[in-house]
C-alpha atoms as a PDB file:
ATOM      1  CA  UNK A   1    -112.754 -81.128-160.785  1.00  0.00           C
ATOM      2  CA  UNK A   2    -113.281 -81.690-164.725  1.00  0.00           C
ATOM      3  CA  UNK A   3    -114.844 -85.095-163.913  1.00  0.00           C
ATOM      4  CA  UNK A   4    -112.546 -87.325-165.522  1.00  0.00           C
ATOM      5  CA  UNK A   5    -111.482 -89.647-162.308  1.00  0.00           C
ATOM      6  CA  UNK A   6    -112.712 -90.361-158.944  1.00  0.00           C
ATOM      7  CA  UNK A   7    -109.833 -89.453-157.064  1.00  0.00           C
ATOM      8  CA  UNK A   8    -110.614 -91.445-154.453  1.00  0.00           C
ATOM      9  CA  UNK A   9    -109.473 -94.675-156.296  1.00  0.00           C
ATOM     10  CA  UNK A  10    -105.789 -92.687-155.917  1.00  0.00           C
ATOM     11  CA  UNK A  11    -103.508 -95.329-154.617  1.00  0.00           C
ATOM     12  CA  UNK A  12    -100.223 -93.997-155.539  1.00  0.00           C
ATOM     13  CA  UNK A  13     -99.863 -96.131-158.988  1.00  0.00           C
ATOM     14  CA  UNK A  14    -101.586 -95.633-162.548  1.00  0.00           C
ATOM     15  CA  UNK A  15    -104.605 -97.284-162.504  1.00  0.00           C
ATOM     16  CA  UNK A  16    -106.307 -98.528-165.973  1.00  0.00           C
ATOM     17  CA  UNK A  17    -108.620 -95.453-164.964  1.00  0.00           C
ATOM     18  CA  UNK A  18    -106.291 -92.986-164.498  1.00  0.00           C
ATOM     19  CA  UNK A  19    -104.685 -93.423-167.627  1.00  0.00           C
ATOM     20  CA  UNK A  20    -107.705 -93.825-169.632  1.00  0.00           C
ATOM     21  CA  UNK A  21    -108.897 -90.229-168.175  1.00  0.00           C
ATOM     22  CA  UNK A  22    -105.349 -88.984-168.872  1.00  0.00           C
ATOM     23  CA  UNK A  23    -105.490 -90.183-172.352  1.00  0.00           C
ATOM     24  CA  UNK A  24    -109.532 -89.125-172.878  1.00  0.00           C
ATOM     25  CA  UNK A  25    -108.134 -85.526-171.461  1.00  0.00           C
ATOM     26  CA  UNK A  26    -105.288 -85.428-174.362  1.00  0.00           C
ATOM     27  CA  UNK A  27    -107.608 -86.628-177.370  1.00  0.00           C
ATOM     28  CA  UNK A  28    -110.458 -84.215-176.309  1.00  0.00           C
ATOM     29  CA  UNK A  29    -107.755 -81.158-176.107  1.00  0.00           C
ATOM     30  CA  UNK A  30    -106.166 -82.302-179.311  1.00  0.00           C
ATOM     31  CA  UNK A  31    -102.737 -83.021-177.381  1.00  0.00           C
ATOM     32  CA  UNK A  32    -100.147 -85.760-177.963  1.00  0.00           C
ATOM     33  CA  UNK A  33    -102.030 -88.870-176.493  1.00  0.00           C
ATOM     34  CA  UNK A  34     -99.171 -90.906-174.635  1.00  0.00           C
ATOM     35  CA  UNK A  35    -100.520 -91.134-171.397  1.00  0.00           C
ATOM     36  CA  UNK A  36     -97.599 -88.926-169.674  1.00  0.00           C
ATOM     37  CA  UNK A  37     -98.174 -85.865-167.114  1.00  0.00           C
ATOM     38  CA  UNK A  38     -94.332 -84.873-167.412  1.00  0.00           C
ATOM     39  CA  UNK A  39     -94.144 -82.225-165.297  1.00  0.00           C
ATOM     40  CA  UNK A  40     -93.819 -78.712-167.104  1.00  0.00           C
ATOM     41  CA  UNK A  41     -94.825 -81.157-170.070  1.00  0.00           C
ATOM     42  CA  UNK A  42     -97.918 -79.998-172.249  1.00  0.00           C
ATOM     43  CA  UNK A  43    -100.900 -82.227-170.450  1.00  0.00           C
ATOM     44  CA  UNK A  44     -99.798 -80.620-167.185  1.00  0.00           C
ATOM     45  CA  UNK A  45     -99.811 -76.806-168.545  1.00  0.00           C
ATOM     46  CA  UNK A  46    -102.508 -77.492-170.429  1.00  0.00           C
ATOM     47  CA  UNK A  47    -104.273 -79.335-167.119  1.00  0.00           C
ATOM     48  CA  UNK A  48    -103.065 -76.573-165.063  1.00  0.00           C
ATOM     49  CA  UNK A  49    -104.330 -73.606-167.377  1.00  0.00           C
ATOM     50  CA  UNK A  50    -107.516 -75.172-167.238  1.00  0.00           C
ATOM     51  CA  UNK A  51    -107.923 -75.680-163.412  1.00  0.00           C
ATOM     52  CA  UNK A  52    -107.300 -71.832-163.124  1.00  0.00           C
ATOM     53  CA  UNK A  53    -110.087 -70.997-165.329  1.00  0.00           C
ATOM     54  CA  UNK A  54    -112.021 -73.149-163.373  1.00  0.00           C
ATOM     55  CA  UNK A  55    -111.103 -71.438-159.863  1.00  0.00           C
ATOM     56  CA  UNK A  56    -111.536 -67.741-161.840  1.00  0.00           C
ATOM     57  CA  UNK A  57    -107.925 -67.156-161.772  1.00  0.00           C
ATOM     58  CA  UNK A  58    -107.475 -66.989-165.391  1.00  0.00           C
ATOM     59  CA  UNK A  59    -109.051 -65.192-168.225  1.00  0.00           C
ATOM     60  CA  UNK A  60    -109.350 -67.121-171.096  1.00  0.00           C
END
């Protein structure tokens, strides 16, 4: 949805390409950029937060 990765390449393992969009998504947000999507962690919230706006469930 933000057009970071073509989730069709999802295979079940971290792909070159899905970390390079995770880490893209952390720099451009100004978050820690480690690559991680702990859950509850601050790339998830942060991920999730943004998906809502997105779907209009969120004001910002």
């Amino acid at each position: 949805m933000l057009g970071r990765y073509n989730d069709r390449e999802r295979n079940g393992y971290i792909t070159r390409a899905l970390d390079d969009a995770i880490r893209g998504y952390q720099r451009d947000r100004g978050l820690r950029r480690d690559g991680y999507l702990d859950p509850g962690g601050e790339t998830e919230c942060t991920l999730c937060i943004e998906l809502a706006r997105l779907a209009g469930r969120a004001r910002p």
